[in-house]
C-alpha atoms as a PDB file:
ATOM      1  CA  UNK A   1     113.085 110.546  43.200  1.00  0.00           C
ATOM      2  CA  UNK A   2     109.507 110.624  44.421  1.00  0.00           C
ATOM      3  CA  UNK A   3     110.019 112.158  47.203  1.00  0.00           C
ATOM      4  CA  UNK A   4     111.752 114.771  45.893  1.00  0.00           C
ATOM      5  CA  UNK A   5     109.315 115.244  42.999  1.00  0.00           C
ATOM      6  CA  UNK A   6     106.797 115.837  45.781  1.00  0.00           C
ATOM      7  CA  UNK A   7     109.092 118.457  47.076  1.00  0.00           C
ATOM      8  CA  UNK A   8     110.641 116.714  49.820  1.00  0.00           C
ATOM      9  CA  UNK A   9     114.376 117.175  50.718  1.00  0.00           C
ATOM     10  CA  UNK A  10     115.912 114.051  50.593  1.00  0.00           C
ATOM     11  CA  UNK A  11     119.481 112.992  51.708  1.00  0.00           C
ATOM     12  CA  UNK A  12     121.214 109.585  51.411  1.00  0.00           C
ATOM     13  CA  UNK A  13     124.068 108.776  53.767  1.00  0.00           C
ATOM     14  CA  UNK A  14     126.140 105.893  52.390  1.00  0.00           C
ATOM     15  CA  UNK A  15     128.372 103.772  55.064  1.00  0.00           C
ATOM     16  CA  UNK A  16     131.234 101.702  53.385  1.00  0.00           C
ATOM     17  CA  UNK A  17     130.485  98.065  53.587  1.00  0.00           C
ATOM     18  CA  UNK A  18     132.948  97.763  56.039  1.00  0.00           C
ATOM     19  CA  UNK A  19     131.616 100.081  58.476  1.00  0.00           C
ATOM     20  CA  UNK A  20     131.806  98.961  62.067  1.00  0.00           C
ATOM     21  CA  UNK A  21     128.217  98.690  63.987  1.00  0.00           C
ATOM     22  CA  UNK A  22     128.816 101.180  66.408  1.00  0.00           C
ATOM     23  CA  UNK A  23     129.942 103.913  63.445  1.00  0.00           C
ATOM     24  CA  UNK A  24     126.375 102.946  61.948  1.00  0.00           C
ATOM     25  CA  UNK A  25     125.133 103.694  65.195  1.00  0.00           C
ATOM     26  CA  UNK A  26     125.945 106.840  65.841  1.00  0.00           C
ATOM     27  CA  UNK A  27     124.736 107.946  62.347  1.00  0.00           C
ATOM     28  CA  UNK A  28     121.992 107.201  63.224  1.00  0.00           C
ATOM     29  CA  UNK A  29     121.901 108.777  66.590  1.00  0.00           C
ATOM     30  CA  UNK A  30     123.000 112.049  65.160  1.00  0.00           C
ATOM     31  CA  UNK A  31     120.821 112.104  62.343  1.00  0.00           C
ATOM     32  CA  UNK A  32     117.857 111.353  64.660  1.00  0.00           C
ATOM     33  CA  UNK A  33     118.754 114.396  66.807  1.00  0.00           C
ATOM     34  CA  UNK A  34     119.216 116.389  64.069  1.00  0.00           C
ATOM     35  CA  UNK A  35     115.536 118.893  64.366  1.00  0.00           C
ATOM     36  CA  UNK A  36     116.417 119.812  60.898  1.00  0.00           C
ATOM     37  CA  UNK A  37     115.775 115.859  59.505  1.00  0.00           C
ATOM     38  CA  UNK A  38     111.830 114.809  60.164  1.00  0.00           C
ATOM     39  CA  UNK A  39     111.917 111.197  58.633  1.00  0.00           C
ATOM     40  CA  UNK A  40     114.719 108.789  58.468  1.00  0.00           C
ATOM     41  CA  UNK A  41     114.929 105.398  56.484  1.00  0.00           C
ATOM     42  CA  UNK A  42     117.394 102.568  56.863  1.00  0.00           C
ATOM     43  CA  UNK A  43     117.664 101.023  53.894  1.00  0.00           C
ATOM     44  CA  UNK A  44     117.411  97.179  53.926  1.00  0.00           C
ATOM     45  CA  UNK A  45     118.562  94.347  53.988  1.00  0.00           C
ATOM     46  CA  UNK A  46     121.554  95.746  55.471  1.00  0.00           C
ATOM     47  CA  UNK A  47     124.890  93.479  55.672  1.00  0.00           C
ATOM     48  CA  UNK A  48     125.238  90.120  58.281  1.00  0.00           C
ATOM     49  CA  UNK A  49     127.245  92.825  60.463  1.00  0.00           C
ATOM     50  CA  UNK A  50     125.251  95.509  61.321  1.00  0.00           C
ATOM     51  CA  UNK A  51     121.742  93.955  62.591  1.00  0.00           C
ATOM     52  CA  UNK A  52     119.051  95.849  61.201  1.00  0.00           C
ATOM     53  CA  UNK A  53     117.440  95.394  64.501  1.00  0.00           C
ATOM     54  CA  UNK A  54     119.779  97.283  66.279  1.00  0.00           C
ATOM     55  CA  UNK A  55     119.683 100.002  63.702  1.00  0.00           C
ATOM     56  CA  UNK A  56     116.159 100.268  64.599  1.00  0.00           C
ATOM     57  CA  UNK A  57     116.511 100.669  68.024  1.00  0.00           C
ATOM     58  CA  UNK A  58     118.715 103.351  67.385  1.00  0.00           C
ATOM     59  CA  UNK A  59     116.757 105.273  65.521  1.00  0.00           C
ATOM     60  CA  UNK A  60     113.884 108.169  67.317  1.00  0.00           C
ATOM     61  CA  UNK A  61     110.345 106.197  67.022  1.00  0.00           C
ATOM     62  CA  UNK A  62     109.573 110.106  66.025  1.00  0.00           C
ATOM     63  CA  UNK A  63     111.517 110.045  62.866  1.00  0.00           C
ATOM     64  CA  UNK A  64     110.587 105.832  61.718  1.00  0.00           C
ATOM     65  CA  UNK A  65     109.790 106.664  58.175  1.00  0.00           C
ATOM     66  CA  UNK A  66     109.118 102.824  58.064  1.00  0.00           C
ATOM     67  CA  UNK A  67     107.185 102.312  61.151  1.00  0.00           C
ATOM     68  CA  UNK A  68     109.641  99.384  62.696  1.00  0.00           C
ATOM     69  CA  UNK A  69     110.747 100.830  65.527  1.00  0.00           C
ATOM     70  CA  UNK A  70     110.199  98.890  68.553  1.00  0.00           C
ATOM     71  CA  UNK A  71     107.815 101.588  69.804  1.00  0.00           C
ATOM     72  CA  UNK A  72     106.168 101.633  66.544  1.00  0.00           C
ATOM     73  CA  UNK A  73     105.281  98.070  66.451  1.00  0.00           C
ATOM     74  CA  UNK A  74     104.019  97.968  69.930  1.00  0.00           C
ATOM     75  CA  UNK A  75     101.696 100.697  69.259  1.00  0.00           C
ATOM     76  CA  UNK A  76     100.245  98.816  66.113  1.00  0.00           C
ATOM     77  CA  UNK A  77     100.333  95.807  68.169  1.00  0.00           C
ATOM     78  CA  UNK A  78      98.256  97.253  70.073  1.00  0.00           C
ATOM     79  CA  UNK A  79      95.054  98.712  68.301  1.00  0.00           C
ATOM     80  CA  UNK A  80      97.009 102.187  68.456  1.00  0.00           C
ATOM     81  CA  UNK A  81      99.503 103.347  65.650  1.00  0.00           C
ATOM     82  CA  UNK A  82     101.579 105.712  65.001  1.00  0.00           C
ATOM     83  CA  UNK A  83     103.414 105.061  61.921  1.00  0.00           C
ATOM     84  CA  UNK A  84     102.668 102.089  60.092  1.00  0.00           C
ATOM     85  CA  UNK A  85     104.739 100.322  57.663  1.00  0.00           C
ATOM     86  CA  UNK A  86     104.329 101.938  54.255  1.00  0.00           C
ATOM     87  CA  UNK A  87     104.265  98.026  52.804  1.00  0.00           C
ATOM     88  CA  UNK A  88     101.515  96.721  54.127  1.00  0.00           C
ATOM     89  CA  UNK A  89      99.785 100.202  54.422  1.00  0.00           C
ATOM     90  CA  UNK A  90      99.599 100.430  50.552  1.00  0.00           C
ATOM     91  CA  UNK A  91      97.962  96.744  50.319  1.00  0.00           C
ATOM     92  CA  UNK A  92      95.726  97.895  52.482  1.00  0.00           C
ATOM     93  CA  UNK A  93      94.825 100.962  50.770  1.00  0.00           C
ATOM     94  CA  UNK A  94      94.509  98.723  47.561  1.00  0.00           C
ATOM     95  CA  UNK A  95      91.619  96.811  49.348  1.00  0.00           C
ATOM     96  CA  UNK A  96      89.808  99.566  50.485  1.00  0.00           C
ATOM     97  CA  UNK A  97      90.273 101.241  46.850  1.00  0.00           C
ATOM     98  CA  UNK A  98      89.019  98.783  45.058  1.00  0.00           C
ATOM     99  CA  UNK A  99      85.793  98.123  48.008  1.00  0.00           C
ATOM    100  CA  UNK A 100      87.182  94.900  48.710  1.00  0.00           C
ATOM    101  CA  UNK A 101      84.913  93.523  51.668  1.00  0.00           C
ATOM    102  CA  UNK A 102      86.805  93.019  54.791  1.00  0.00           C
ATOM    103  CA  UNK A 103      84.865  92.684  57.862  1.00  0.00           C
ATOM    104  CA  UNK A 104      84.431  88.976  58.721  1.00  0.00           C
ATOM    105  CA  UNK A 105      86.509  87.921  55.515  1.00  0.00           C
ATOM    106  CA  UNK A 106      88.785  84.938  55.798  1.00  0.00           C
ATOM    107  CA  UNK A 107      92.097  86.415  55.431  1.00  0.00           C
ATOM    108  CA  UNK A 108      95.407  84.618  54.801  1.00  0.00           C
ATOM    109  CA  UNK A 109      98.416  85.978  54.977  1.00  0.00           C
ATOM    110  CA  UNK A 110     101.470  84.244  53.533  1.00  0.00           C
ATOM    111  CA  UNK A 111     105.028  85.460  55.365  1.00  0.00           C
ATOM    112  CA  UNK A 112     106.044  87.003  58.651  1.00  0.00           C
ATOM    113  CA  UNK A 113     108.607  89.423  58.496  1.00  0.00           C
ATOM    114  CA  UNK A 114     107.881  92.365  60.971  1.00  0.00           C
ATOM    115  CA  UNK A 115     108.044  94.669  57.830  1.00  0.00           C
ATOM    116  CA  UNK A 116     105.132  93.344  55.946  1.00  0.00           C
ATOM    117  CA  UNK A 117     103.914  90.075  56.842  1.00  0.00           C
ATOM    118  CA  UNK A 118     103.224  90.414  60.619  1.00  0.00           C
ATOM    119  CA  UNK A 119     101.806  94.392  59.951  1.00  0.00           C
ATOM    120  CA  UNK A 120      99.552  93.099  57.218  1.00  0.00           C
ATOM    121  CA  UNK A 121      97.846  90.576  59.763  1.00  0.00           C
ATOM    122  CA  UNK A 122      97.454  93.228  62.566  1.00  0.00           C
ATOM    123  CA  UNK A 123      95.646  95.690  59.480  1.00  0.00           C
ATOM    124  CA  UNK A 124      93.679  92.497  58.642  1.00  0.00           C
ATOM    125  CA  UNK A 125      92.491  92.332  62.284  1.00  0.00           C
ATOM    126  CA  UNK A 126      91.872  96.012  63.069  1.00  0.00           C
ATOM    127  CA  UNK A 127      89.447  95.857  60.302  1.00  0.00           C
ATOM    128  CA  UNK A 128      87.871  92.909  61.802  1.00  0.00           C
ATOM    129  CA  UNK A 129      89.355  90.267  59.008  1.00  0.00           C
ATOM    130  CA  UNK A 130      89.721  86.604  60.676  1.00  0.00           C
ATOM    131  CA  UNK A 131      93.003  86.519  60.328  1.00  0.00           C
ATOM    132  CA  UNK A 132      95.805  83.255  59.363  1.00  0.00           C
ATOM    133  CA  UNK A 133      99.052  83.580  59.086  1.00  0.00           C
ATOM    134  CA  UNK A 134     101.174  81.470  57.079  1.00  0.00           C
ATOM    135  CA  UNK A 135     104.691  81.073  56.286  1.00  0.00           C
ATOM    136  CA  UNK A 136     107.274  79.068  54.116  1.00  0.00           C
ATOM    137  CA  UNK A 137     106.846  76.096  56.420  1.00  0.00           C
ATOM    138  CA  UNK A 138     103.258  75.747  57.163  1.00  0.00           C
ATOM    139  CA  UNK A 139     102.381  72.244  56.291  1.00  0.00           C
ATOM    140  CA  UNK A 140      99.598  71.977  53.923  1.00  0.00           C
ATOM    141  CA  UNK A 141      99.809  75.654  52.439  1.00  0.00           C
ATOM    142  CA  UNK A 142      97.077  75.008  49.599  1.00  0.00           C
ATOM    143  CA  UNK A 143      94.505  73.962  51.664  1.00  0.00           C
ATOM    144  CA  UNK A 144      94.676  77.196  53.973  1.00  0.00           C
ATOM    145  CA  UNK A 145      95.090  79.517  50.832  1.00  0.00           C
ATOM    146  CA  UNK A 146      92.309  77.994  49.079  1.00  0.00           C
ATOM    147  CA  UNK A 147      90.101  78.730  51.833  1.00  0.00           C
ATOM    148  CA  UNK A 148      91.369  82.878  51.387  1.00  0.00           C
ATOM    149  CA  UNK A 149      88.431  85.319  50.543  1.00  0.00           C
ATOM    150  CA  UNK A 150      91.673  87.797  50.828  1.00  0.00           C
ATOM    151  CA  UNK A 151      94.827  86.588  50.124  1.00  0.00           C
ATOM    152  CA  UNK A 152      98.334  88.791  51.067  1.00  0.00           C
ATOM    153  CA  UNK A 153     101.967  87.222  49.687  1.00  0.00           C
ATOM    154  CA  UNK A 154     105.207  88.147  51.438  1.00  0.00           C
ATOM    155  CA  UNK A 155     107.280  85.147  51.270  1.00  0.00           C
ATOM    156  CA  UNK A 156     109.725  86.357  49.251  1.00  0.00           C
ATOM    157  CA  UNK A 157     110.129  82.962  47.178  1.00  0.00           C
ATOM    158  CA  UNK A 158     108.640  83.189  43.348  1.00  0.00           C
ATOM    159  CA  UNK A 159     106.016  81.516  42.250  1.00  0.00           C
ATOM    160  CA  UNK A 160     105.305  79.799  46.139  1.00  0.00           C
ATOM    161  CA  UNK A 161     101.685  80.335  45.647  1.00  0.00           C
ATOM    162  CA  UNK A 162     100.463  78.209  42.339  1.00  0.00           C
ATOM    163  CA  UNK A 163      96.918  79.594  40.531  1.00  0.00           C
ATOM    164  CA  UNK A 164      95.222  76.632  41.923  1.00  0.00           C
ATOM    165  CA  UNK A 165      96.160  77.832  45.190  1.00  0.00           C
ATOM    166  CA  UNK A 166      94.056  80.689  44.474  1.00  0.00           C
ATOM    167  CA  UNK A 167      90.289  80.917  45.362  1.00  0.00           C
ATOM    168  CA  UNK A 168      88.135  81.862  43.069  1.00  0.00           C
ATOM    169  CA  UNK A 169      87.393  85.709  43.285  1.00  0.00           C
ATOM    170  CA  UNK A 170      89.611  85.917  45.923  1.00  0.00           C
ATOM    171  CA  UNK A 171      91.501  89.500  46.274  1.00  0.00           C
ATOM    172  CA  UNK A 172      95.434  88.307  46.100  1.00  0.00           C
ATOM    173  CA  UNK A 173      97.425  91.232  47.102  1.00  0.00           C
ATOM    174  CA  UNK A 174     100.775  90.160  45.869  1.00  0.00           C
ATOM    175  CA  UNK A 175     104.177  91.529  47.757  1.00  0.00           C
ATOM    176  CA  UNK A 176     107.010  89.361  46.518  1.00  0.00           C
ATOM    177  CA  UNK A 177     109.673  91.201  44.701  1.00  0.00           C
ATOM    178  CA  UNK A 178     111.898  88.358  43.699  1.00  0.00           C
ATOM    179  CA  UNK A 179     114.886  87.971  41.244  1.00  0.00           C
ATOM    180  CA  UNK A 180     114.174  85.146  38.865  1.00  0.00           C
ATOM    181  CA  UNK A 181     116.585  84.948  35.497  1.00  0.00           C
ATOM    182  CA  UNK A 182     116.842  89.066  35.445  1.00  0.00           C
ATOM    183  CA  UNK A 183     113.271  89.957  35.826  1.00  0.00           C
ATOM    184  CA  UNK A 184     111.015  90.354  38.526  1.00  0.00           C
ATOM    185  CA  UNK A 185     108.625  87.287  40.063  1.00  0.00           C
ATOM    186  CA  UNK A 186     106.224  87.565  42.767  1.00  0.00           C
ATOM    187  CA  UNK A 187     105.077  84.996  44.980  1.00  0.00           C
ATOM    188  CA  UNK A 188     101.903  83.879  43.058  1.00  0.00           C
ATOM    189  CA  UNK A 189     102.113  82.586  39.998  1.00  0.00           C
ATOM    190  CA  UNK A 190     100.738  84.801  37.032  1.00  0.00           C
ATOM    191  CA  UNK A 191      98.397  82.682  36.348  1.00  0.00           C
ATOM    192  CA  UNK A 192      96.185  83.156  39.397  1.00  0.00           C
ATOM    193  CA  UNK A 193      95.377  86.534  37.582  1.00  0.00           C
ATOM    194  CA  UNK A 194      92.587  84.510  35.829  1.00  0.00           C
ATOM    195  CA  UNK A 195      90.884  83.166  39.161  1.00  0.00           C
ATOM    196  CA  UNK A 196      91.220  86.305  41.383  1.00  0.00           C
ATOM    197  CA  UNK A 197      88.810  88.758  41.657  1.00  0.00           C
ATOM    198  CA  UNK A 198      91.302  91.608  42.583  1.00  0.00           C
ATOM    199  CA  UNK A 199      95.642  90.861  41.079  1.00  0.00           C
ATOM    200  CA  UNK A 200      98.151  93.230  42.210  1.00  0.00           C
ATOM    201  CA  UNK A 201     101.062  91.822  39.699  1.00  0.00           C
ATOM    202  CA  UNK A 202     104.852  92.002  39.759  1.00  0.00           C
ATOM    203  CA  UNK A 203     105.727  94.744  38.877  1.00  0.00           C
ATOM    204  CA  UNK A 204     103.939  97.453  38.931  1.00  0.00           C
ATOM    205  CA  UNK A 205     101.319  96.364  41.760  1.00  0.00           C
ATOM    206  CA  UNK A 206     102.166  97.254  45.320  1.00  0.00           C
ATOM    207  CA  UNK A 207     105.524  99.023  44.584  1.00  0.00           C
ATOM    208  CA  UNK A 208     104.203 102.346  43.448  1.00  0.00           C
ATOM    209  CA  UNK A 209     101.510 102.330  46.272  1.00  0.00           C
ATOM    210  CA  UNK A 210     103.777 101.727  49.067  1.00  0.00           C
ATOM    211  CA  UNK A 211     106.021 104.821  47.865  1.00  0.00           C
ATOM    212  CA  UNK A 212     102.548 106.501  47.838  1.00  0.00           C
ATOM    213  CA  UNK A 213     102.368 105.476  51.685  1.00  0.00           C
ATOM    214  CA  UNK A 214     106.195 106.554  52.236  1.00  0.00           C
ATOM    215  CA  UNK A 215     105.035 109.984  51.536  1.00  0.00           C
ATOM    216  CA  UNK A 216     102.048 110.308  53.671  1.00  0.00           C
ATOM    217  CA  UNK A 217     104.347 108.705  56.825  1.00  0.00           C
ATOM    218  CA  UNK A 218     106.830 111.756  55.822  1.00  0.00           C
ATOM    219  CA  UNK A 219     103.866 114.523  55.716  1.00  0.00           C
ATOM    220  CA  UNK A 220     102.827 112.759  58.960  1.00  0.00           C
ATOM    221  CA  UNK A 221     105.559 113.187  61.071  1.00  0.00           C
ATOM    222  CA  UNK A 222     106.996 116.567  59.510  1.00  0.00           C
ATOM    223  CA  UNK A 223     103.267 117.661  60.374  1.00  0.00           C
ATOM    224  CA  UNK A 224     103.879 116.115  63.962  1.00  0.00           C
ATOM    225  CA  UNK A 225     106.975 117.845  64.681  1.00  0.00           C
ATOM    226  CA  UNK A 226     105.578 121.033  64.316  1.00  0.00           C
ATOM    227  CA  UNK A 227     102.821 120.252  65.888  1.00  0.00           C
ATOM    228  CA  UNK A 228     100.106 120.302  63.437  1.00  0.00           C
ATOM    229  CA  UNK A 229      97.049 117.407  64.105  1.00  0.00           C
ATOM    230  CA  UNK A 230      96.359 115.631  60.677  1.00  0.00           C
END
């Protein structure tokens, strides 16, 4: 919907739940070859069956909407990207919005998927941050978060980070979308809204941005294919 309200052509190809790998696979395939189609999306998670990273892998680094291909990664990895995951891109975005000091900061990030957590870090880093990385098993959590001047949740378990977990003006950029009795939790507690300098909650907080950063990966590689520099 806000894609196409920006006036971008969007289709959705639905598989059955049953499909077979290698039938998801070649959609893929085709619709990556297809010069007509300048940004593809897998939607996720997909089923136990068809790996999302093979998906991936299938899928022209050209056309990553999401910025997970392999190639995409790498380049990020690297000091170099190319498409960046739209995720972490928007809780970036909300730093630098809202002048959020970054350079030499004590960062913490809380989760490692390669979709949010592990991209977040590598931001964190480019921009000079001193980066930790934390994760559902890190022993001790509170004593590392405490010690956050910037603080980024992507656990994906409500409530994991408690307000007294919180720093005190600490910027607490707030992923988690979790279902908890029909509504929608984040990983930090509410409460931490009163201790933080800077609260994205749940909703409402990072959601909107990141579909912000969806669209300017789109513009960015429909200006790329036809050769247009940004």
């Amino acid at each position: 919907r806000n894609f196409e309200g920006a006036g971008v052509v969007v289709d959705v190809h639905e598989l059955p739940f049953a499909a077979s790998l290698i039938t998801a696979i070649d959609l893929v395939q085709r619709l990556s070859a297809d010069e007509t189609i300048h940004g593809i999306q897998i939607q996720t998670p997909t089923p136990a069956h068809l790996p999302l990273s093979e998906l991936v892998a299938a899928l022209a680094p050209t056309k990553d909407l999401d910025g997970i291909h392999p190639m995409n990664a790498g380049l990020l990895a690297q000091g170099t990207p190319s498409v960046v995951p739209a995720t972490p891109l928007g809780g970036m975005e909300i730093l630098l919005r809202h002048q959020v000091p970054i350079e030499g900061a004590r960062a913490v990030v809380v989760g490692r998927s390669p979709t949010v957590g592990r991209p977040m870090a590598l931001l964190l880093l480019a921009r000079h941050a001193t980066v930790t990385i934390c994760h559902t098993r890190t022993r001790d959590l509170p004593s590392i978060t405490r010690d956050a001047e910037i603080l980024a949740c992507a656990a994906g378990r409500a409530g994991l980070i408690g307000a007294e977990m919180v720093r005190k003006g600490a910027a607490v950029i707030d992923f988690g979308v979790n279902v908890v009795y029909g509504g929608l939790a984040g990983d930090v507690a509410p409460e931490a809204a009163e201790r933080a300098g800077l609260f994205t909650p749940v909703p409402g907080g990072t959601g909107p941005v990141t579909n912000g950063m969806l669209l300017k990966n789109a513009l960015a590689l429909y200006r790329r294919a036809l050769g247009v520099s940004a």
